[in-house]
C-alpha atoms as a PDB file:
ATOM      1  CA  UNK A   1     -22.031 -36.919 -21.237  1.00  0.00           C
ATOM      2  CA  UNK A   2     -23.183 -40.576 -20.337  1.00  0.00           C
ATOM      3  CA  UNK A   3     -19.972 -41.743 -19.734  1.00  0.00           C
ATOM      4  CA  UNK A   4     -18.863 -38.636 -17.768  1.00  0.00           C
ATOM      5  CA  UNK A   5     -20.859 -40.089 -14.749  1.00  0.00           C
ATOM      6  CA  UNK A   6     -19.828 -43.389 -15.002  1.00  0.00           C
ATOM      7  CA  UNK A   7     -15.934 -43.701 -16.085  1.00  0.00           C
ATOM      8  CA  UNK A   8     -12.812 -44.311 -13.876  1.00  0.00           C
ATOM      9  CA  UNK A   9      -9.319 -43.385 -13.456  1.00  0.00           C
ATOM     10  CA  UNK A  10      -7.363 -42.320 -17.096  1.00  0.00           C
ATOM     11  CA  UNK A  11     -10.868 -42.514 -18.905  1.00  0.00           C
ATOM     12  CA  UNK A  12     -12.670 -39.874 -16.579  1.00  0.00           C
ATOM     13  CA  UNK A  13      -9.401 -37.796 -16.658  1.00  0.00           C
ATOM     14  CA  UNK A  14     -10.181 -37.790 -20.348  1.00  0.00           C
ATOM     15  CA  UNK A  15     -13.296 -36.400 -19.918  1.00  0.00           C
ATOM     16  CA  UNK A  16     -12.083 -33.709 -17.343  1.00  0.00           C
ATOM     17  CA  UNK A  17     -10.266 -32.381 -20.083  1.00  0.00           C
ATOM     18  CA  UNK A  18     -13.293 -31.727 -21.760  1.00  0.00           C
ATOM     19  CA  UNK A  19     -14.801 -27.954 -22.251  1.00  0.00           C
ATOM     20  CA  UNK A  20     -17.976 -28.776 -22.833  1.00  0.00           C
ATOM     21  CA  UNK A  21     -19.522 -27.379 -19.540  1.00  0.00           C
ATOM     22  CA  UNK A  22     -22.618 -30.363 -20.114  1.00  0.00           C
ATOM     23  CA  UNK A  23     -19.435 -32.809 -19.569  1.00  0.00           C
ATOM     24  CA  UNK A  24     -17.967 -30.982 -16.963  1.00  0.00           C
ATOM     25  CA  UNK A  25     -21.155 -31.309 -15.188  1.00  0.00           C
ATOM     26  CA  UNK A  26     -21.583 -34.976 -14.885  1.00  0.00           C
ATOM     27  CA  UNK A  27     -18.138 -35.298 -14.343  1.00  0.00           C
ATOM     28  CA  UNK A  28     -18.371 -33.354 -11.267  1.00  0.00           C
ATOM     29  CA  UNK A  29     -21.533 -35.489 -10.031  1.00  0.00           C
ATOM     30  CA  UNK A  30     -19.008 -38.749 -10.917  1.00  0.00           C
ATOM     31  CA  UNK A  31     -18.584 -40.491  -7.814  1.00  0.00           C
ATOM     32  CA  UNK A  32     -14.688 -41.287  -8.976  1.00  0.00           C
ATOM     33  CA  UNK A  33     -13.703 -37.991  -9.212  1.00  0.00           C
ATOM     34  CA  UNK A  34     -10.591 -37.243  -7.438  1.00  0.00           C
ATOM     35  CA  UNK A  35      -9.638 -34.690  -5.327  1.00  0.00           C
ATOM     36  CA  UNK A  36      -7.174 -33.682  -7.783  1.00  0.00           C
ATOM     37  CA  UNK A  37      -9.374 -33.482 -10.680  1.00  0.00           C
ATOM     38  CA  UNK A  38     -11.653 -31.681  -8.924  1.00  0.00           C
ATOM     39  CA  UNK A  39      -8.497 -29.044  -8.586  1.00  0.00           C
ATOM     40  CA  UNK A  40      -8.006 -29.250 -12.140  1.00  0.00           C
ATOM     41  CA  UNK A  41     -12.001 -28.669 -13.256  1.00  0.00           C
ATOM     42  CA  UNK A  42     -12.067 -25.572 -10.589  1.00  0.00           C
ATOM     43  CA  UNK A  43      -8.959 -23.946 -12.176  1.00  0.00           C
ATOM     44  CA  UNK A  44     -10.393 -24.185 -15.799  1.00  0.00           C
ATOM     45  CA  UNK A  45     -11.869 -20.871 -16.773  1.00  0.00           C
ATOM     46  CA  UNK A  46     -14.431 -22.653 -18.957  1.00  0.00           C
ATOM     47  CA  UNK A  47     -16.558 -24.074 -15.634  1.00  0.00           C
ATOM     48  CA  UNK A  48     -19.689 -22.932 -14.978  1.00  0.00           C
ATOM     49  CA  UNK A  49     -20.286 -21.025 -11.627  1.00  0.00           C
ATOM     50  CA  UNK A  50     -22.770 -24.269 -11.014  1.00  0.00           C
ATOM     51  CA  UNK A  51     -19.724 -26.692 -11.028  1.00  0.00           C
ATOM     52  CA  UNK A  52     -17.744 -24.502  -9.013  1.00  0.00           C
ATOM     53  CA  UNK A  53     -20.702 -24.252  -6.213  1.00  0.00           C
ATOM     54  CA  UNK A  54     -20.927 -27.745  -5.968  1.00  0.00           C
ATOM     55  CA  UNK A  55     -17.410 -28.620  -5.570  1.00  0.00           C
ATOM     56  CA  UNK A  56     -17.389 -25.895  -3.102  1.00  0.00           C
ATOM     57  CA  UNK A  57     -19.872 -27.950  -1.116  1.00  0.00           C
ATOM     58  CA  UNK A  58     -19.221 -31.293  -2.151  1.00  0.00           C
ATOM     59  CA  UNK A  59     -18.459 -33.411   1.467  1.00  0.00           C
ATOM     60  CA  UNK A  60     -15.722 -35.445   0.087  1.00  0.00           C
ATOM     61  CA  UNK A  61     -13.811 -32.760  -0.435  1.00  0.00           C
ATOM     62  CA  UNK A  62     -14.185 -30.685   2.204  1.00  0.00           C
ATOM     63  CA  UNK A  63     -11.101 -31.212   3.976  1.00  0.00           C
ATOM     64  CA  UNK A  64      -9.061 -30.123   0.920  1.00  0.00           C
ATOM     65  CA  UNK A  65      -7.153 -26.873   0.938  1.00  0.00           C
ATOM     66  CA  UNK A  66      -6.206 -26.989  -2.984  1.00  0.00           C
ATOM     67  CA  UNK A  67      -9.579 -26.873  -3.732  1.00  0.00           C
ATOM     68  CA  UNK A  68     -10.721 -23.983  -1.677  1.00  0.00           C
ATOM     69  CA  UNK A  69      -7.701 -22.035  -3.233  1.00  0.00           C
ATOM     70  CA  UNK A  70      -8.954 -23.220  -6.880  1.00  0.00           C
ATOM     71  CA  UNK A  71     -12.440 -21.903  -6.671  1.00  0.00           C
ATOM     72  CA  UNK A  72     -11.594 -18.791  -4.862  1.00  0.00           C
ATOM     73  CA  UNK A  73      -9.001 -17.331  -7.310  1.00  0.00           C
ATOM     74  CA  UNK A  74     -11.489 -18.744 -10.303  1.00  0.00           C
ATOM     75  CA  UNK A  75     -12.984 -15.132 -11.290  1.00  0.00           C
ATOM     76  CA  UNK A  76     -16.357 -17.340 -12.690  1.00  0.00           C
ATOM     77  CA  UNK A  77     -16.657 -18.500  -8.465  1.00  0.00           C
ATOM     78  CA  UNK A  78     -19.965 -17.119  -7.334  1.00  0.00           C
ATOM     79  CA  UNK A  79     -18.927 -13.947  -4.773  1.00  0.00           C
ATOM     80  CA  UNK A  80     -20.698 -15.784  -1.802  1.00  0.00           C
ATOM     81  CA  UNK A  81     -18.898 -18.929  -2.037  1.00  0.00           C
ATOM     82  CA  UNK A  82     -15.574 -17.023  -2.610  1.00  0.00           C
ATOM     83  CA  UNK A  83     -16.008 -14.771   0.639  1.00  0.00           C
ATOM     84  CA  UNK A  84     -17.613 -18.461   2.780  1.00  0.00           C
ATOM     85  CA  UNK A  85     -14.012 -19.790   1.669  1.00  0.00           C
ATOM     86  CA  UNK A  86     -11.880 -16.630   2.181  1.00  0.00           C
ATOM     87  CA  UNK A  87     -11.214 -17.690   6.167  1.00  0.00           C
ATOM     88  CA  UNK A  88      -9.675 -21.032   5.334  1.00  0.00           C
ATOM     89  CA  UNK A  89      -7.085 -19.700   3.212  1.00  0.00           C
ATOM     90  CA  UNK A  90      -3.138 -18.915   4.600  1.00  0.00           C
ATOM     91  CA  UNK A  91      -2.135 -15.028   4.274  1.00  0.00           C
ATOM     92  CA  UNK A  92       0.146 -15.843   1.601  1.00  0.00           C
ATOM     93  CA  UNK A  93      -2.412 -16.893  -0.580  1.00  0.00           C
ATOM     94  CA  UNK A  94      -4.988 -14.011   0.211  1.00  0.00           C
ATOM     95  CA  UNK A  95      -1.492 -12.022  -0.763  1.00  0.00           C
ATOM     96  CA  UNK A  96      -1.257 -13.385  -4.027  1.00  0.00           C
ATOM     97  CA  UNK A  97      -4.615 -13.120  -4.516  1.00  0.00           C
ATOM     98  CA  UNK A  98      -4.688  -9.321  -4.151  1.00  0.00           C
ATOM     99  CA  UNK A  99      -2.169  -9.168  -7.106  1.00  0.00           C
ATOM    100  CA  UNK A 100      -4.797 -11.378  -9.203  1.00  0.00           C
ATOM    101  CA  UNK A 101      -6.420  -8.750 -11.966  1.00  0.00           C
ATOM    102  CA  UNK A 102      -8.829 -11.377 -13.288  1.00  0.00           C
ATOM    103  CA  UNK A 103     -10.271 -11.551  -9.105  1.00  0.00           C
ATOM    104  CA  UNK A 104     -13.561  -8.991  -8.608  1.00  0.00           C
ATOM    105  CA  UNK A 105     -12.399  -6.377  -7.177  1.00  0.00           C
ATOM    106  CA  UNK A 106     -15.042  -6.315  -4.747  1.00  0.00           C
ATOM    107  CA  UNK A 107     -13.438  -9.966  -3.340  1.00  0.00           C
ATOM    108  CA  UNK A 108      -9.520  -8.296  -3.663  1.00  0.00           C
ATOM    109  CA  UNK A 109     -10.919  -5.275  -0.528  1.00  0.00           C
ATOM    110  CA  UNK A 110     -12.421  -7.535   1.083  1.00  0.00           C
ATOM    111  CA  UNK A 111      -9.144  -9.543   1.278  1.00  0.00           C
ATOM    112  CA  UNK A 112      -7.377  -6.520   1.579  1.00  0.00           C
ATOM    113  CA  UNK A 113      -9.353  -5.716   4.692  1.00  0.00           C
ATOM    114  CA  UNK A 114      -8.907  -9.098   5.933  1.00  0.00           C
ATOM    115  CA  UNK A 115      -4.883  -8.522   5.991  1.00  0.00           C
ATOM    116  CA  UNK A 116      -5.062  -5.315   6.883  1.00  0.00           C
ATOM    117  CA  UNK A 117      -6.781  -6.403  10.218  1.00  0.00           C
ATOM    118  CA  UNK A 118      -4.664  -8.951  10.936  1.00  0.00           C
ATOM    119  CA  UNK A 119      -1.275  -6.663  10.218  1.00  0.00           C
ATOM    120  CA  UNK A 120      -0.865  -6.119  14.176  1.00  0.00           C
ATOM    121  CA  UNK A 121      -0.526  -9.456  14.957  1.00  0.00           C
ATOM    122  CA  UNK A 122       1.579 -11.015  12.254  1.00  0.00           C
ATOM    123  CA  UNK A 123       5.589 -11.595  12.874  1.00  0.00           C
ATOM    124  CA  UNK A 124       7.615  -9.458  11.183  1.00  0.00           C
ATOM    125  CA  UNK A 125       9.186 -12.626   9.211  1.00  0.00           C
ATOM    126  CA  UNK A 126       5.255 -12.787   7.901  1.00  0.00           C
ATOM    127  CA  UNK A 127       4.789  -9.190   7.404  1.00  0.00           C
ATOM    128  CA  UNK A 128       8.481  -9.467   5.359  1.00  0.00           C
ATOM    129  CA  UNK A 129       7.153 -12.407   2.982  1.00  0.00           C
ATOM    130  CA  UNK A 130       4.225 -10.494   2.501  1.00  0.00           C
ATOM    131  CA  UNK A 131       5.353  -7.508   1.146  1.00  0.00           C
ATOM    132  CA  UNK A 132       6.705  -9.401  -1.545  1.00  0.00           C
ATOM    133  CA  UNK A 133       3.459 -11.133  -2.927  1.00  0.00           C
ATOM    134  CA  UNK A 134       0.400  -8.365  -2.152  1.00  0.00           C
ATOM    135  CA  UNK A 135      -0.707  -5.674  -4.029  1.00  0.00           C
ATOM    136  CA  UNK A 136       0.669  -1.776  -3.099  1.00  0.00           C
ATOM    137  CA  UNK A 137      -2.226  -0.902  -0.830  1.00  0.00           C
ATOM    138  CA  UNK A 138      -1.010  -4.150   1.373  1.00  0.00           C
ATOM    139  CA  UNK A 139       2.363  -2.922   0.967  1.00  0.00           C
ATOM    140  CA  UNK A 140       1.457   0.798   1.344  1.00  0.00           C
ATOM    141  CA  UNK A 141      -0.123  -0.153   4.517  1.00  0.00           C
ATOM    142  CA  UNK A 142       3.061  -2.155   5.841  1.00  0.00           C
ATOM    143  CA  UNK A 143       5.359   0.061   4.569  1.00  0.00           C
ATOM    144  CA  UNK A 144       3.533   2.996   7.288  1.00  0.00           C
ATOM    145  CA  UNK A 145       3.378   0.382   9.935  1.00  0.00           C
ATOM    146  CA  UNK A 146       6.440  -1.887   9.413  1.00  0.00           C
ATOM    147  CA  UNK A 147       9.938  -2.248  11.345  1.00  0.00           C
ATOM    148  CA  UNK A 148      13.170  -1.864   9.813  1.00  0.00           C
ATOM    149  CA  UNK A 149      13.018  -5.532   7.889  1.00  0.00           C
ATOM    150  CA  UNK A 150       9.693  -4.787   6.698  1.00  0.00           C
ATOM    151  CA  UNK A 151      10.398  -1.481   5.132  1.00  0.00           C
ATOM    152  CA  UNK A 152      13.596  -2.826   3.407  1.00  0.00           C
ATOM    153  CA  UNK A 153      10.991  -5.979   1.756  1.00  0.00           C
ATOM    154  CA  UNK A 154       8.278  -3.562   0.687  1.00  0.00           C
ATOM    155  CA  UNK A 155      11.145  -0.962  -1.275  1.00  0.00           C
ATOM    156  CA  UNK A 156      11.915  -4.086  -2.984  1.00  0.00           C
ATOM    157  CA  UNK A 157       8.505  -4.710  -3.739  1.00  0.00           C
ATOM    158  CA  UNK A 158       7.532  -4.473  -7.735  1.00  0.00           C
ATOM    159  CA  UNK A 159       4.121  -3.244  -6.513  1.00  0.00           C
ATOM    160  CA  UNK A 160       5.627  -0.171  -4.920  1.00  0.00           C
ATOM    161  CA  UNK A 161       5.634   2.808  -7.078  1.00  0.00           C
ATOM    162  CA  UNK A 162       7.358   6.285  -7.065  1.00  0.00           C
ATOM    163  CA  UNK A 163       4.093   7.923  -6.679  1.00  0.00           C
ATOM    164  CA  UNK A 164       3.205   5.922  -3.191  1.00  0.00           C
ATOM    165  CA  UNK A 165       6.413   6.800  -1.647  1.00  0.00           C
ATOM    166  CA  UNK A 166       6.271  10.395  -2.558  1.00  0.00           C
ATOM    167  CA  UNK A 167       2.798  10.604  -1.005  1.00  0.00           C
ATOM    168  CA  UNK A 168       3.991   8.483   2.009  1.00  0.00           C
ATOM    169  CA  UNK A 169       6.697  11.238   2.481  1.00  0.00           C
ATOM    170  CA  UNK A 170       4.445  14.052   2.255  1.00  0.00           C
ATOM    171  CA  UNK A 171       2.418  12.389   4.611  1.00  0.00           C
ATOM    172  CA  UNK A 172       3.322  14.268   8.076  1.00  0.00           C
ATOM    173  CA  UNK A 173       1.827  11.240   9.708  1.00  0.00           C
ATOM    174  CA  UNK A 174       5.036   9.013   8.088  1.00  0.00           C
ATOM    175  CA  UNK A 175       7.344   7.376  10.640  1.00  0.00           C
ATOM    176  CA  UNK A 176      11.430   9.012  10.751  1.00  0.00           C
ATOM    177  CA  UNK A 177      12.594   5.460  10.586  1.00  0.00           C
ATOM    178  CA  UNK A 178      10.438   4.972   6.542  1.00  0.00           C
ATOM    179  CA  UNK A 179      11.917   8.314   5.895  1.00  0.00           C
ATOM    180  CA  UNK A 180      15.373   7.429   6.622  1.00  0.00           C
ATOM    181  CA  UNK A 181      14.855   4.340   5.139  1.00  0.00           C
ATOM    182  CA  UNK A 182      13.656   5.639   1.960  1.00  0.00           C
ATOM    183  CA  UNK A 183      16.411   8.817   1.664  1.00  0.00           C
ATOM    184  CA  UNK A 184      19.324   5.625   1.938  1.00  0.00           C
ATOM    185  CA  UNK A 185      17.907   3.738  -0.766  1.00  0.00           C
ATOM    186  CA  UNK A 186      19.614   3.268  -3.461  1.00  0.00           C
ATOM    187  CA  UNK A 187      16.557   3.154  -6.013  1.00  0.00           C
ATOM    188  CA  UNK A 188      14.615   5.241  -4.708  1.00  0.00           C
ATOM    189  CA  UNK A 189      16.757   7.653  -3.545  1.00  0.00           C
ATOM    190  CA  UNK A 190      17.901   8.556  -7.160  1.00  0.00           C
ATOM    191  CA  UNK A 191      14.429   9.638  -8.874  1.00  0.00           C
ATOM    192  CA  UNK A 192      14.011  13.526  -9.134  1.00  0.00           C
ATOM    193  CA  UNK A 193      10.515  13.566  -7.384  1.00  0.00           C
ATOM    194  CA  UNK A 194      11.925  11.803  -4.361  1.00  0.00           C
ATOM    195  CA  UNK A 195      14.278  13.552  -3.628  1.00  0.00           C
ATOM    196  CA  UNK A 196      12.472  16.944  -4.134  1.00  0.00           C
ATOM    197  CA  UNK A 197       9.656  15.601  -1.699  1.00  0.00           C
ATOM    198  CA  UNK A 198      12.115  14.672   1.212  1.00  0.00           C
ATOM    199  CA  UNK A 199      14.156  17.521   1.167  1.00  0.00           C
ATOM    200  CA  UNK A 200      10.969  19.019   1.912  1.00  0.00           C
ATOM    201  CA  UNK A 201      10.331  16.760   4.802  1.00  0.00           C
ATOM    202  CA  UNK A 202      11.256  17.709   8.398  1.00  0.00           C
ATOM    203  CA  UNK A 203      12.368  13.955   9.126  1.00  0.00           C
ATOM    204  CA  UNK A 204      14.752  13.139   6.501  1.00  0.00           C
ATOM    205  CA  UNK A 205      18.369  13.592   7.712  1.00  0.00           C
ATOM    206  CA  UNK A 206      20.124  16.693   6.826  1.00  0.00           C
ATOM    207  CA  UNK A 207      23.051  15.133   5.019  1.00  0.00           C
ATOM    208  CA  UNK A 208      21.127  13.439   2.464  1.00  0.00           C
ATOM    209  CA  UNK A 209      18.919  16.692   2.281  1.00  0.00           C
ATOM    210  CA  UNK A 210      22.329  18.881   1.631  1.00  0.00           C
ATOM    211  CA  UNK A 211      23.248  16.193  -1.092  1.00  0.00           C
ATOM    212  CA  UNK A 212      20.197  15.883  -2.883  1.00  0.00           C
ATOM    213  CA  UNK A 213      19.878  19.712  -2.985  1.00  0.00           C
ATOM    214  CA  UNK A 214      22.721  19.227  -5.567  1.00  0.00           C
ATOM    215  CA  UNK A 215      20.829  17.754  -7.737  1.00  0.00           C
ATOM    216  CA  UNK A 216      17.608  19.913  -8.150  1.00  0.00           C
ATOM    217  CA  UNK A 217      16.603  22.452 -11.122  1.00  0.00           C
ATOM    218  CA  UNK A 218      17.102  25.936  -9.946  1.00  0.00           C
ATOM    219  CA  UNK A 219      13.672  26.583 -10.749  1.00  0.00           C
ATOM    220  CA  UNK A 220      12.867  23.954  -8.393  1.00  0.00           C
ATOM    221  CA  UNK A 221      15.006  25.268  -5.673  1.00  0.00           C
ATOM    222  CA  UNK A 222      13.406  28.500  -5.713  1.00  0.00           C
ATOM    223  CA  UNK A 223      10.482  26.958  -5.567  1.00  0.00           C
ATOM    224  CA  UNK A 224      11.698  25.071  -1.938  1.00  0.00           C
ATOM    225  CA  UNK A 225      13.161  28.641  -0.976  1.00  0.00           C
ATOM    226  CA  UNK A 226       9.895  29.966  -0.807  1.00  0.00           C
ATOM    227  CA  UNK A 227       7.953  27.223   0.813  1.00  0.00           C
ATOM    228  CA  UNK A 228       6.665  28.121   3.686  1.00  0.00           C
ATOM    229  CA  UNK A 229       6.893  24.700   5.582  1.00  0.00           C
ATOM    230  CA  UNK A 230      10.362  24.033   4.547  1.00  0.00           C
ATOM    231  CA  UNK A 231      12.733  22.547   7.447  1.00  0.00           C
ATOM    232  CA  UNK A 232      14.674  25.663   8.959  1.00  0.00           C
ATOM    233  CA  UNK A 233      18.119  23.874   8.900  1.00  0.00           C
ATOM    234  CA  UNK A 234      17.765  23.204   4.828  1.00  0.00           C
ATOM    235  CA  UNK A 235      16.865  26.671   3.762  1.00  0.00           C
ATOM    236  CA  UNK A 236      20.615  27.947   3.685  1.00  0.00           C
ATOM    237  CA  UNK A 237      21.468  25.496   1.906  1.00  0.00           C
ATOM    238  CA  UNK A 238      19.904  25.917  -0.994  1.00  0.00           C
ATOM    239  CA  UNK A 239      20.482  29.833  -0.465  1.00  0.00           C
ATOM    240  CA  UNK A 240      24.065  28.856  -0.904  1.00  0.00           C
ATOM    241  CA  UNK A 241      23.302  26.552  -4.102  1.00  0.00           C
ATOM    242  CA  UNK A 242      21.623  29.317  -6.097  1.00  0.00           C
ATOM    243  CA  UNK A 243      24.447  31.457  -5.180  1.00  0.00           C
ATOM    244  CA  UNK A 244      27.212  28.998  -6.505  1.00  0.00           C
ATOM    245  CA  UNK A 245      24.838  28.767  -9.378  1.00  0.00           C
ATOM    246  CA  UNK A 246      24.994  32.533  -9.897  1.00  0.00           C
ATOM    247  CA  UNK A 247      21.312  32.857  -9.421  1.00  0.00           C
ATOM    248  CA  UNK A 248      18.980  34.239  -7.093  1.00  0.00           C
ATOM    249  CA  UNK A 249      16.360  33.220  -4.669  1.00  0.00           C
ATOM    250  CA  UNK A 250      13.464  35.652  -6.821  1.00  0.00           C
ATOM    251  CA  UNK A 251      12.165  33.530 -10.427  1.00  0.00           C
ATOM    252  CA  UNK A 252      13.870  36.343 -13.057  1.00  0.00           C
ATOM    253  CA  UNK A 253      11.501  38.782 -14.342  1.00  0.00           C
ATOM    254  CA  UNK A 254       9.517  38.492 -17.596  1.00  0.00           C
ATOM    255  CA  UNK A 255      10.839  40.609 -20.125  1.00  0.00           C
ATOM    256  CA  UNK A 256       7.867  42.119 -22.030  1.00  0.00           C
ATOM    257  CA  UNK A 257       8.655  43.076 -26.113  1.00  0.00           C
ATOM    258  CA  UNK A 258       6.586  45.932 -27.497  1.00  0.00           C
ATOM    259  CA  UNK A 259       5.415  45.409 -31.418  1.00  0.00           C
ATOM    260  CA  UNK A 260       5.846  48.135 -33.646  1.00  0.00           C
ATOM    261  CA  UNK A 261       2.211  48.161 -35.853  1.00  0.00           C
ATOM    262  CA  UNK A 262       3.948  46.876 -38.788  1.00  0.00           C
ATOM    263  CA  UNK A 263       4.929  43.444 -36.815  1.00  0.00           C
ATOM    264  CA  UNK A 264       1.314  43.525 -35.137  1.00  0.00           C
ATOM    265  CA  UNK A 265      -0.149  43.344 -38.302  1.00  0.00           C
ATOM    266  CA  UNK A 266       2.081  40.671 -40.116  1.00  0.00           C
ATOM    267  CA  UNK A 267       1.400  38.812 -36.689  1.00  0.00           C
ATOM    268  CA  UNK A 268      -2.625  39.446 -37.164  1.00  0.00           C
ATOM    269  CA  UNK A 269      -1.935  38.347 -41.173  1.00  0.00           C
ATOM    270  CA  UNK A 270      -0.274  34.957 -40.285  1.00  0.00           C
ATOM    271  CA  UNK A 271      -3.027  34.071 -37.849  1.00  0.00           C
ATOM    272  CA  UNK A 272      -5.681  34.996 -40.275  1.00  0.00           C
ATOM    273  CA  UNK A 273      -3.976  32.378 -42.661  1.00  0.00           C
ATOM    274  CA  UNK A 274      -3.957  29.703 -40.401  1.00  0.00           C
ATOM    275  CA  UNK A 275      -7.865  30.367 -39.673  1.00  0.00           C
ATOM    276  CA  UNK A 276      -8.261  30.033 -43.592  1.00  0.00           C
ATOM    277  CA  UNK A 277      -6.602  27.085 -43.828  1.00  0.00           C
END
């Protein structure tokens, strides 16, 4: 601990290494400490929050953008220093950061809400290299307000789900262009719940409606027979479906079997047993 406040160069780096938090202490307070062993003590999990607030105000390093970036994604970073050091950071990095579990979630909406307020503004070549490195409510949120580039990134996006698009599609607020975009993918475009969901939609072109019609359970297509809010133009179509199916637009009746008393009371015997048991 001594030595931590004294040493130089390879000998100090030593002692950076070091998890005792005591060590890590003095090292900090070491007038030789570099800028990147500072780095490397504020991307340790082990430091205190009281190393991390000092490094966060120590003067020699203020200039230093690696270091801001180290003690903001360290989850031990006291909140208020992380949210004073949010504005320096590029939108890249407050992407990435969104995707970081170990990150309060308090800190990820607030940097959520940062993007999200900046989204007007940003080129679409930003808004495109975004959508590959946020979390899905920054991609949710580009993929409703995005151009034709942007959509394409975010259905690439491993944050996306098939639950997000099928709510963006039964969103009547959703823009024709996401819908298109969405019925000509060829992920997306193939999962059962997609499909369903945009055959229901009013904006998604009636070819790809027709074909995914194909594809749909008949108990699902009488379902979309007797939707009330179902596009016009589609409903013959899957009239003509359950036809070539040899089935009907009405769900079959239930057939109700009467029990003689003997077969009531075996029934009533067997359920008795199982009670026992």
């Amino acid at each position: 601990m001594r030595t931590a406040l004294t040493a130089e160069g390879e000998e100090l780096w030593n002692i950076v290494r070091d998890p005792h938090p005591a060590v890590i202490l003095n090292a900090s307070l070491n007038k030789h400490l570099s800028e990147d062993m500072a780095v490397f003590i504020s991307k340790k999990r082990s430091t205190p929050a009281e190393v991390l607030g000092m490094l966060a105000a120590d003067i020699r390093f203020k200039d230093s953008y690696k270091l801001k970036l180290a003690i903001c994604k360290n989850p031990k970073t006291p909140q208020k220093i992380t949210l004073s050091l949010l504005k320096f950071l590029r939108i890249f990095d407050l992407g990435d950061m969104t995707k970081e579990q170990l990150i309060p979630i308090s800190i990820r909406q607030k940097i959520e809400y940062s993007i999200s307020e900046k989204m007007a503004s940003l080129p679409s070549g930003t808004k495109t290299a975004l959508a590959k490195r946020s979390n899905s409510n920054i991609v949710v949120s580009l993929l409703e307000k995005g151009d034709k580039n942007v959509i394409a990134a975010c259905l690439e996006s491993p944050s996306i789900t098939e639950g997000h698009l099928c709510k963006l599609i039964n969103r009547l607020s959703s823009k024709p262009l996401l819908i298109r975009m969405i019925a000509e993918n060829q992920k997306w475009s193939l999962r059962y719940d997609i499909r369903f969901a945009l055959i229901r939609n009013f904006q998604t072109p009636m070819k790809y409606a027709v074909e995914f019609i194909n594809s749909i359970k008949t108990s699902d297509l009488r379902e979309l027979y007797s939707y009330g809010n179902l596009p016009t133009a589609t409903k013959p179509f899957i009239y003509r479906e359950l036809m070539d199916r040899n089935e009907t637009v009405e769900p079959p009746k239930e057939e109700l079997y009467e029990l003689s008393e003997d077969e009531e009371a075996d029934i009533d015997e067997i359920i008795s047993n199982q009670d026992d048991s």
